[in-house]
N, C-alpha and C. Protein backbone atom coordinates (compact mmCIF):
# COMPACT_ATOMS: atom_id res chain seq x y z
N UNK A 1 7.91 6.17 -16.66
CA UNK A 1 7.62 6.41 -15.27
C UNK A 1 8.93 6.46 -14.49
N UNK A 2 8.86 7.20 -13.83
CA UNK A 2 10.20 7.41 -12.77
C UNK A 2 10.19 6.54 -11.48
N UNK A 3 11.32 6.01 -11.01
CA UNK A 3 11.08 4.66 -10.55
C UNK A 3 11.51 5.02 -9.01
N UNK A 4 11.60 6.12 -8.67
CA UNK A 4 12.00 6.81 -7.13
C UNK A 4 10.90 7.29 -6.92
N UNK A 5 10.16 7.96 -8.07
CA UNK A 5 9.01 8.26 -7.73
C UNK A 5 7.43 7.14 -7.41
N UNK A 6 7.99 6.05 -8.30
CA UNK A 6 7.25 4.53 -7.55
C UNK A 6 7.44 4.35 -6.58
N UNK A 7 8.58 4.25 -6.04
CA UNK A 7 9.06 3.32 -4.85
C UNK A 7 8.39 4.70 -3.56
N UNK A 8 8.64 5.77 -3.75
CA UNK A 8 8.35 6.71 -2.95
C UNK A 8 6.52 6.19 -2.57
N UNK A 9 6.11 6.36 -3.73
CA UNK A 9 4.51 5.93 -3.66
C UNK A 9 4.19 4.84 -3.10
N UNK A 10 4.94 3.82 -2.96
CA UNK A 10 4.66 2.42 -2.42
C UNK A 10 5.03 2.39 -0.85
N UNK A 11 5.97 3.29 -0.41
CA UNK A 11 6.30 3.54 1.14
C UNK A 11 4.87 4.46 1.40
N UNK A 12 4.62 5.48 0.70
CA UNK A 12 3.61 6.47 1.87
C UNK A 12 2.54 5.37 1.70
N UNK A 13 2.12 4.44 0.90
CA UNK A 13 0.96 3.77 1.43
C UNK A 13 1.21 2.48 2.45
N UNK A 14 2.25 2.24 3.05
CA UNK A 14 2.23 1.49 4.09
C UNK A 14 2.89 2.37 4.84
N UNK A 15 2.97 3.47 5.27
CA UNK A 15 3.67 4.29 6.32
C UNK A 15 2.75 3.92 7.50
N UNK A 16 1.39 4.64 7.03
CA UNK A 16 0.58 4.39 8.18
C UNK A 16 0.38 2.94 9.10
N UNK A 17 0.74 2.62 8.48
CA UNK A 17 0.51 0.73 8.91
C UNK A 17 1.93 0.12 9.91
N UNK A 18 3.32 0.68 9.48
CA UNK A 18 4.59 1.03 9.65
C UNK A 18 4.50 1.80 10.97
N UNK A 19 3.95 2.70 10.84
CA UNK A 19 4.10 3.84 12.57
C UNK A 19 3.29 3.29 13.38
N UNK A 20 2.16 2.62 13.02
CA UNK A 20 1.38 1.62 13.83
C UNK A 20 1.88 0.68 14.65
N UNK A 21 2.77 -0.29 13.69
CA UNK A 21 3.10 -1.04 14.08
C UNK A 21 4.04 -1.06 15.43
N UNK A 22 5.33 0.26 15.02
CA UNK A 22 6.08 0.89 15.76
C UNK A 22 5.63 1.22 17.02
N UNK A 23 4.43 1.98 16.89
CA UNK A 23 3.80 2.37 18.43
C UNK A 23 2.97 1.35 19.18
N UNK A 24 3.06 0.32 18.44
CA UNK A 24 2.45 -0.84 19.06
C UNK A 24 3.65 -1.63 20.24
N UNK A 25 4.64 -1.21 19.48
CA UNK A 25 5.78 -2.32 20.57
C UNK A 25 5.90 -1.87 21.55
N UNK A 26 5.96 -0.01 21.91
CA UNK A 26 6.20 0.26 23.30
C UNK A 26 5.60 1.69 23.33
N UNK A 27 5.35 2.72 23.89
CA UNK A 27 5.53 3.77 24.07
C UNK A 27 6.35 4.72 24.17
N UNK A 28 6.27 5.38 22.96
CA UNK A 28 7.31 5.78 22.26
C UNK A 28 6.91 7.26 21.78
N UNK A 29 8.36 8.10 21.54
CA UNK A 29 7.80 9.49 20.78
C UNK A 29 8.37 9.67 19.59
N UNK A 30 7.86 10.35 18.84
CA UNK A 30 8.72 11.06 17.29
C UNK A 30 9.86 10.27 16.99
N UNK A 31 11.03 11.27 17.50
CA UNK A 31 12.36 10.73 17.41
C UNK A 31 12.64 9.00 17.18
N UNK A 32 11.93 8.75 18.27
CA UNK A 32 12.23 7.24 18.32
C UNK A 32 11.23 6.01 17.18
N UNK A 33 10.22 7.13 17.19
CA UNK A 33 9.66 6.21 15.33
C UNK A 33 10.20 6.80 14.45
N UNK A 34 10.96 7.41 13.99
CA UNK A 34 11.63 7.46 12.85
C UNK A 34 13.18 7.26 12.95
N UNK A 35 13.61 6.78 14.03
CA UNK A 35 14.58 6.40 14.17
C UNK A 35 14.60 4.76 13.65
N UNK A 36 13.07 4.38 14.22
CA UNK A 36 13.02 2.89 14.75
C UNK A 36 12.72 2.34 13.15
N UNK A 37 12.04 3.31 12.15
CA UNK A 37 11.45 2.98 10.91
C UNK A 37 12.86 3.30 9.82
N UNK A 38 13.56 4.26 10.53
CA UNK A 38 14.93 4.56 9.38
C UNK A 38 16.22 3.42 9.97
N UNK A 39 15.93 2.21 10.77
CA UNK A 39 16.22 1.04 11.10
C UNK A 39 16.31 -0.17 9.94
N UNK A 40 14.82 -0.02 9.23
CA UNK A 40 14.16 -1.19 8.64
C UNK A 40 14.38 0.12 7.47
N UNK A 41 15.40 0.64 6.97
CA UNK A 41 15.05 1.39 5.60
C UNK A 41 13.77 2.12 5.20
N UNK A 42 13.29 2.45 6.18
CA UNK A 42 11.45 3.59 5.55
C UNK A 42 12.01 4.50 6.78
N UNK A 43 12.72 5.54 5.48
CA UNK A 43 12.93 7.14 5.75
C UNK A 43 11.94 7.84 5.75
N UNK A 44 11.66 8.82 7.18
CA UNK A 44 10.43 9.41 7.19
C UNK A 44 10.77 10.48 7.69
N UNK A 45 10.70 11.70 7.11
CA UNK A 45 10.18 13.43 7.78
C UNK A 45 9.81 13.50 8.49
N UNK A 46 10.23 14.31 9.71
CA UNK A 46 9.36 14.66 10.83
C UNK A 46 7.74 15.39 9.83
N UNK A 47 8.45 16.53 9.15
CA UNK A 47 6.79 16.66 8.41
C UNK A 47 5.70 15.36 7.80
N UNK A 48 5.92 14.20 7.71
CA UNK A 48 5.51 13.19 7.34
C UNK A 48 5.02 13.11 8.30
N UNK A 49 5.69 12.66 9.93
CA UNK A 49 5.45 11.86 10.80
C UNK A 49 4.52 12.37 11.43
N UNK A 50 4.29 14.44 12.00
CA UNK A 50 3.83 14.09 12.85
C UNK A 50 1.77 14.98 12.01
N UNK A 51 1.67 15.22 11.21
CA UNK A 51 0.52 14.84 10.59
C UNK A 51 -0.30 13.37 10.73
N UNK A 52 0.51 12.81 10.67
CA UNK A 52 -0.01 11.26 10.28
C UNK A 52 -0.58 10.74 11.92
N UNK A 53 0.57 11.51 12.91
CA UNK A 53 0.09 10.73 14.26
C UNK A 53 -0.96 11.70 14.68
N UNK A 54 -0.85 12.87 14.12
CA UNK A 54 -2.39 13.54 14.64
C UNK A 54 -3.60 13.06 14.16
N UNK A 55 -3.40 12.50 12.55
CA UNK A 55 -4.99 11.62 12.02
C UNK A 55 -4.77 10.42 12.85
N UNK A 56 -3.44 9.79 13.44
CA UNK A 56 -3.94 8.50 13.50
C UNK A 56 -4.77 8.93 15.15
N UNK A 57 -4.33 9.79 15.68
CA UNK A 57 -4.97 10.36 17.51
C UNK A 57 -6.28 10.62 17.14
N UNK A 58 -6.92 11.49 15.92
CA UNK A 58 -8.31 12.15 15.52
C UNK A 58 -8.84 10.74 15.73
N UNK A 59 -8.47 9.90 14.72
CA UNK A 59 -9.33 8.30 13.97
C UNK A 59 -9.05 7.81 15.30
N UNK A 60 -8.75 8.24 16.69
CA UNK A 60 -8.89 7.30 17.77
C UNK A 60 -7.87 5.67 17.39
N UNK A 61 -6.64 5.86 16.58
CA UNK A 61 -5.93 4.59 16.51
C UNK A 61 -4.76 4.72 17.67
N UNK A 62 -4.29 5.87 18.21
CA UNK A 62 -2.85 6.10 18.85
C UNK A 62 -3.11 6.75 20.00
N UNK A 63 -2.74 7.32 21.21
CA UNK A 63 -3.08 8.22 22.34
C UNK A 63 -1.60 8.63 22.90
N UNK A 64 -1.85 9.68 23.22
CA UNK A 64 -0.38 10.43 24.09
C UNK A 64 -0.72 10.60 25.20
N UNK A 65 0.86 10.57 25.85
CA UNK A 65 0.66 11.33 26.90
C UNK A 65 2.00 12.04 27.35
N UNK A 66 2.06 13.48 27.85
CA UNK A 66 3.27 13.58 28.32
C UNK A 66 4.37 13.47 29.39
N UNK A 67 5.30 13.62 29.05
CA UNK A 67 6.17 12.77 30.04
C UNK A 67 7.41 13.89 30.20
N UNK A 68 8.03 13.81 30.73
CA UNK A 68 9.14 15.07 31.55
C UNK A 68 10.02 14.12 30.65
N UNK A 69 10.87 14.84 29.93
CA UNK A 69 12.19 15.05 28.81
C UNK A 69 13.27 14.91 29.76
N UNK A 70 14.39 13.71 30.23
CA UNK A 70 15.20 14.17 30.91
C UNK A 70 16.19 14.91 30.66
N UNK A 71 16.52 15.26 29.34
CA UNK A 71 17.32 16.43 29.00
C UNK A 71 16.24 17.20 28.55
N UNK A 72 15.93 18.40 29.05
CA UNK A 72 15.01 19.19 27.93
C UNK A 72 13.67 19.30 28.51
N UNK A 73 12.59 19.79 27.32
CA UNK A 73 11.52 19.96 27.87
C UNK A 73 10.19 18.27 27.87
N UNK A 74 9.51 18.52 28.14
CA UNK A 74 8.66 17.40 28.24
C UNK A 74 8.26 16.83 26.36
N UNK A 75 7.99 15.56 26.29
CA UNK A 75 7.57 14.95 25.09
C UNK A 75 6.18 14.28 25.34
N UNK A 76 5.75 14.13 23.76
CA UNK A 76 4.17 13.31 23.85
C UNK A 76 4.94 12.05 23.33
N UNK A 77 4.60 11.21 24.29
CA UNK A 77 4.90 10.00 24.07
C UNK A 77 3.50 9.12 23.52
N UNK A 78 3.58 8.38 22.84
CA UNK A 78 2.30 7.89 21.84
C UNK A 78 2.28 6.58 22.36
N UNK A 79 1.25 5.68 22.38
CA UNK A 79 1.20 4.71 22.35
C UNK A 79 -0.47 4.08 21.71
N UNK A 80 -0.56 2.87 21.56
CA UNK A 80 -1.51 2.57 21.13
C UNK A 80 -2.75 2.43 21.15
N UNK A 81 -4.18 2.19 21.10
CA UNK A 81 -5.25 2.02 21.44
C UNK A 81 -5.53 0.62 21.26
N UNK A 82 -6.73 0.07 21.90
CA UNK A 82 -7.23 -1.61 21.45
C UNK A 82 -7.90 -1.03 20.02
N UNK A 83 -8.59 0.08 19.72
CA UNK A 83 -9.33 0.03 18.91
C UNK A 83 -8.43 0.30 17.25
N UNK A 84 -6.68 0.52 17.72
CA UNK A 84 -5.43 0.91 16.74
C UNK A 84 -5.24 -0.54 16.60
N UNK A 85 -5.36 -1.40 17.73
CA UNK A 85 -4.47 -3.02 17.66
C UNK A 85 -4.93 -3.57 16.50
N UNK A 86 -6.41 -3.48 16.83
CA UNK A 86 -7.37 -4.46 16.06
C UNK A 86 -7.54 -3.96 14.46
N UNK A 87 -7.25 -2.37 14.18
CA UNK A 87 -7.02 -1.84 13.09
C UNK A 87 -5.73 -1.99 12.17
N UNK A 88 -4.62 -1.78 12.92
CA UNK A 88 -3.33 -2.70 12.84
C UNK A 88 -3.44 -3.98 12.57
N UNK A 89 -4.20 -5.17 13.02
CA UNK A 89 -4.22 -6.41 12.83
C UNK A 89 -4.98 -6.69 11.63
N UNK A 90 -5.96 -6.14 10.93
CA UNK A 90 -6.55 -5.81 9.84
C UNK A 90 -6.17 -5.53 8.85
N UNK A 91 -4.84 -4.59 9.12
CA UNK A 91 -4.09 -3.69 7.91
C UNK A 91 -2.85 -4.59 7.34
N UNK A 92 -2.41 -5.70 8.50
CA UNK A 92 -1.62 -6.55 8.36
C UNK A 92 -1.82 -7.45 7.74
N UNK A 93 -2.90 -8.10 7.57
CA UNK A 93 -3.49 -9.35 7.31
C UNK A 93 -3.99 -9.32 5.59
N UNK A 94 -4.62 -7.95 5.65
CA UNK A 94 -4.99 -7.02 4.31
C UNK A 94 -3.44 -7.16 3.56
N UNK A 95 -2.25 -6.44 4.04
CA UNK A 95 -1.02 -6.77 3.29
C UNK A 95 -0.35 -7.86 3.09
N UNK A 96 -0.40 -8.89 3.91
CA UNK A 96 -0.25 -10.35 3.66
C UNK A 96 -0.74 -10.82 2.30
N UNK A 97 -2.14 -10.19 2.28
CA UNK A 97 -2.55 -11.07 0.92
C UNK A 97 -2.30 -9.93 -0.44
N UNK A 98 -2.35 -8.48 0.01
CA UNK A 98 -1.42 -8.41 -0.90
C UNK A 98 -0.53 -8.24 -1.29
N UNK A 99 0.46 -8.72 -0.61
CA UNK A 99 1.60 -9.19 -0.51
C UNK A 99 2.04 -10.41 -1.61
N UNK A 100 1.06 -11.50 -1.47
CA UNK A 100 0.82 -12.89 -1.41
C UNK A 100 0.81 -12.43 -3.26
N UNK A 101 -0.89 -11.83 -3.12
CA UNK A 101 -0.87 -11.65 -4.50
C UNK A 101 -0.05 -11.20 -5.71
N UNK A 102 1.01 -10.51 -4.83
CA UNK A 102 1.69 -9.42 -6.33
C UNK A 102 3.14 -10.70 -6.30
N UNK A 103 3.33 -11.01 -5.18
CA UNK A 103 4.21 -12.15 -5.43
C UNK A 103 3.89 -13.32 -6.41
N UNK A 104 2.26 -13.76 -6.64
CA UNK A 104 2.35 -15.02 -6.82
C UNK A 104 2.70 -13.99 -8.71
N UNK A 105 1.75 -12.74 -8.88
CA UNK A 105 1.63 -12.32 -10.02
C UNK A 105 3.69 -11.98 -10.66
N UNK A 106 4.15 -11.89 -9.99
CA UNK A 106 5.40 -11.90 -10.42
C UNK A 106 6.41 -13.47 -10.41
N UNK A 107 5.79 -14.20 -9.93
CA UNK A 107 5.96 -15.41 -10.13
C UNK A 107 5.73 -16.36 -11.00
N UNK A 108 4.37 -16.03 -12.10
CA UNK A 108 4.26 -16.25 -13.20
C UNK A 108 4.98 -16.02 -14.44
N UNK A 109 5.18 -17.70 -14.99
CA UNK A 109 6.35 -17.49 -16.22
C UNK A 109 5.59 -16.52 -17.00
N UNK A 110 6.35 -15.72 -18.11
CA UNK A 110 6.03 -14.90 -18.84
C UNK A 110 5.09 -15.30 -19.57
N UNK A 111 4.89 -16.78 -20.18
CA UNK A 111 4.04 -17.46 -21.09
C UNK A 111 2.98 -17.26 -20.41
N UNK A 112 2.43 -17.58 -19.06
CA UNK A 112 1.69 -17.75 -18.59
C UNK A 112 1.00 -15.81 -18.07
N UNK A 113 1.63 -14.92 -18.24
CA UNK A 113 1.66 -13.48 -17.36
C UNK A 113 0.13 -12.85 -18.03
N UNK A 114 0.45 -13.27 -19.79
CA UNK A 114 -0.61 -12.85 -20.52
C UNK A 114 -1.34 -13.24 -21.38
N UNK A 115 -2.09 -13.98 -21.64
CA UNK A 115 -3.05 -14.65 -22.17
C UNK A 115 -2.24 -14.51 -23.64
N UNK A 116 -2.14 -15.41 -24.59
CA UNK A 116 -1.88 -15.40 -25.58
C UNK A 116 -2.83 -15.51 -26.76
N UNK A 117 -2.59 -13.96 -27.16
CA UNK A 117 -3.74 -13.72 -28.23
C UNK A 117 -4.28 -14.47 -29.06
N UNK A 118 -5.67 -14.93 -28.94
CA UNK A 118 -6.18 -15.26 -30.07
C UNK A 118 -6.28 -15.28 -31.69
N UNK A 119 -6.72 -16.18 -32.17
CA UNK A 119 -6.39 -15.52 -33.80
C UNK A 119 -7.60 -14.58 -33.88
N UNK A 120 -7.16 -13.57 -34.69
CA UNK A 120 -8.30 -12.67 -35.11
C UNK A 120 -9.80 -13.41 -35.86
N UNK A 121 -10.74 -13.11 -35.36
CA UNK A 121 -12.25 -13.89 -36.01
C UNK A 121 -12.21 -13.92 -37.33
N UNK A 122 -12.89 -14.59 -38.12
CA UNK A 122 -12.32 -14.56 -39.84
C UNK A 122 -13.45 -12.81 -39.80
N UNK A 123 -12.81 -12.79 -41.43
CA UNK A 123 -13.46 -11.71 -41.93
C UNK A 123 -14.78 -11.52 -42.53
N UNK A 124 -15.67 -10.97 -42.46
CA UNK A 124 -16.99 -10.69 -42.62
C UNK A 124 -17.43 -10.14 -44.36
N UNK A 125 -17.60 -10.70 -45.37
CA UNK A 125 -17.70 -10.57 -46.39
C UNK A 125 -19.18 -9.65 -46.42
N UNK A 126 -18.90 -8.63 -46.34
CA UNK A 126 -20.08 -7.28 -46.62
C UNK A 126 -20.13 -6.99 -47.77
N UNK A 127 -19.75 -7.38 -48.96
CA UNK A 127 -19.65 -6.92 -50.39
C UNK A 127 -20.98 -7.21 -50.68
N UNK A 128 -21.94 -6.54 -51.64
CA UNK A 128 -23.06 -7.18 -52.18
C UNK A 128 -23.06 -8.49 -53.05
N UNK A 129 -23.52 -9.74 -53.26
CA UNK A 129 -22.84 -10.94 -53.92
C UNK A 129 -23.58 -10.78 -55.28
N UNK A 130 -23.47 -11.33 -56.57
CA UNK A 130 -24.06 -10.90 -57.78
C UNK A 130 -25.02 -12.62 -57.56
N UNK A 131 -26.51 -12.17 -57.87
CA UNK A 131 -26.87 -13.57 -57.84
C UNK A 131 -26.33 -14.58 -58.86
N UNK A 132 -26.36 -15.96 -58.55
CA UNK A 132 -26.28 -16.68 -59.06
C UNK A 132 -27.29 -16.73 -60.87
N UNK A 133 -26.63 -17.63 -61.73
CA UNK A 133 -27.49 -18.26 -63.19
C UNK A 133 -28.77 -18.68 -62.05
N UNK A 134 -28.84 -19.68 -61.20
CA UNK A 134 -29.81 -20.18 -60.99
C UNK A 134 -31.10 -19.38 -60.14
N UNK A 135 -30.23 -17.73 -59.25
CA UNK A 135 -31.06 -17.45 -58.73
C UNK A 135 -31.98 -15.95 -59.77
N UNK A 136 -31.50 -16.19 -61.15
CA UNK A 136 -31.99 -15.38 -61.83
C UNK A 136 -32.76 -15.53 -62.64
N UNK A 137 -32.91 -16.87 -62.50
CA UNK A 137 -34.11 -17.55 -63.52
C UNK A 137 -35.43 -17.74 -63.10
């Protein structure tokens, strides 16, 4: 397994949770969540970013609004919903434990990681047996 290609897989499933969080602190646009997320090391594409804030606007988690650009033209500035907070607070709490969990699972001595095999069950004597002197009499 290719191990950029893990680590890649393990960021897009907390991205969403990540831009959440981000648009939770203030009202904010594009630029400034992937500025604010390539801060804390989670490099993100504008093609990444702004898909994700249109499902998170559809799913009713984020809301815009625009605002006059003082250099330039106007921006959608995003900010959060109660019904994003409480989804956010869910998604957090959800990663805490598994968080919790893959820690405690890497925390286990090796002896302990995998059950140590059993002995194999004895063997099953299927041969036909020749009767006994006594059972032929």
């Amino acid at each position: 397994m290719d191990l950029e290609n893990a680590k890649a897989q393990m960021r897009k499933g907390v991205l969403e949770m990540c831009v959440l969080a981000v648009v939770a602190e203030r009202e904010t646009y594009p630029p400034e969540i992937i500025e604010r997320l390539e801060g804390v090391n989670l490099s993100m594409k504008e093609g990444t970013l702004y898909p994700l804030l249109v499902r998170l606007k559809s799913d009713g988690l984020v809301d815009y609004v625009w605002r006059e650009g003082v250099k330039g033209p106007p921006r959608k500035y995003f900010t959060i919903t109660d019904k994003g907070r409480v989804f956010l607070a869910d998604l957090a709490a959800s990663w805490r434990e598994l968080v919790s969990a893959v820690d405690r699972t890497l925390a286990l001595p090796a002896s302990r990681q995998a059950p140590s095999p059993s002995p194999p069950p004895p063997l099953l004597n299927i041969e036909p047996q020749r009767p006994s002197d006594d059972e032929r009499a």
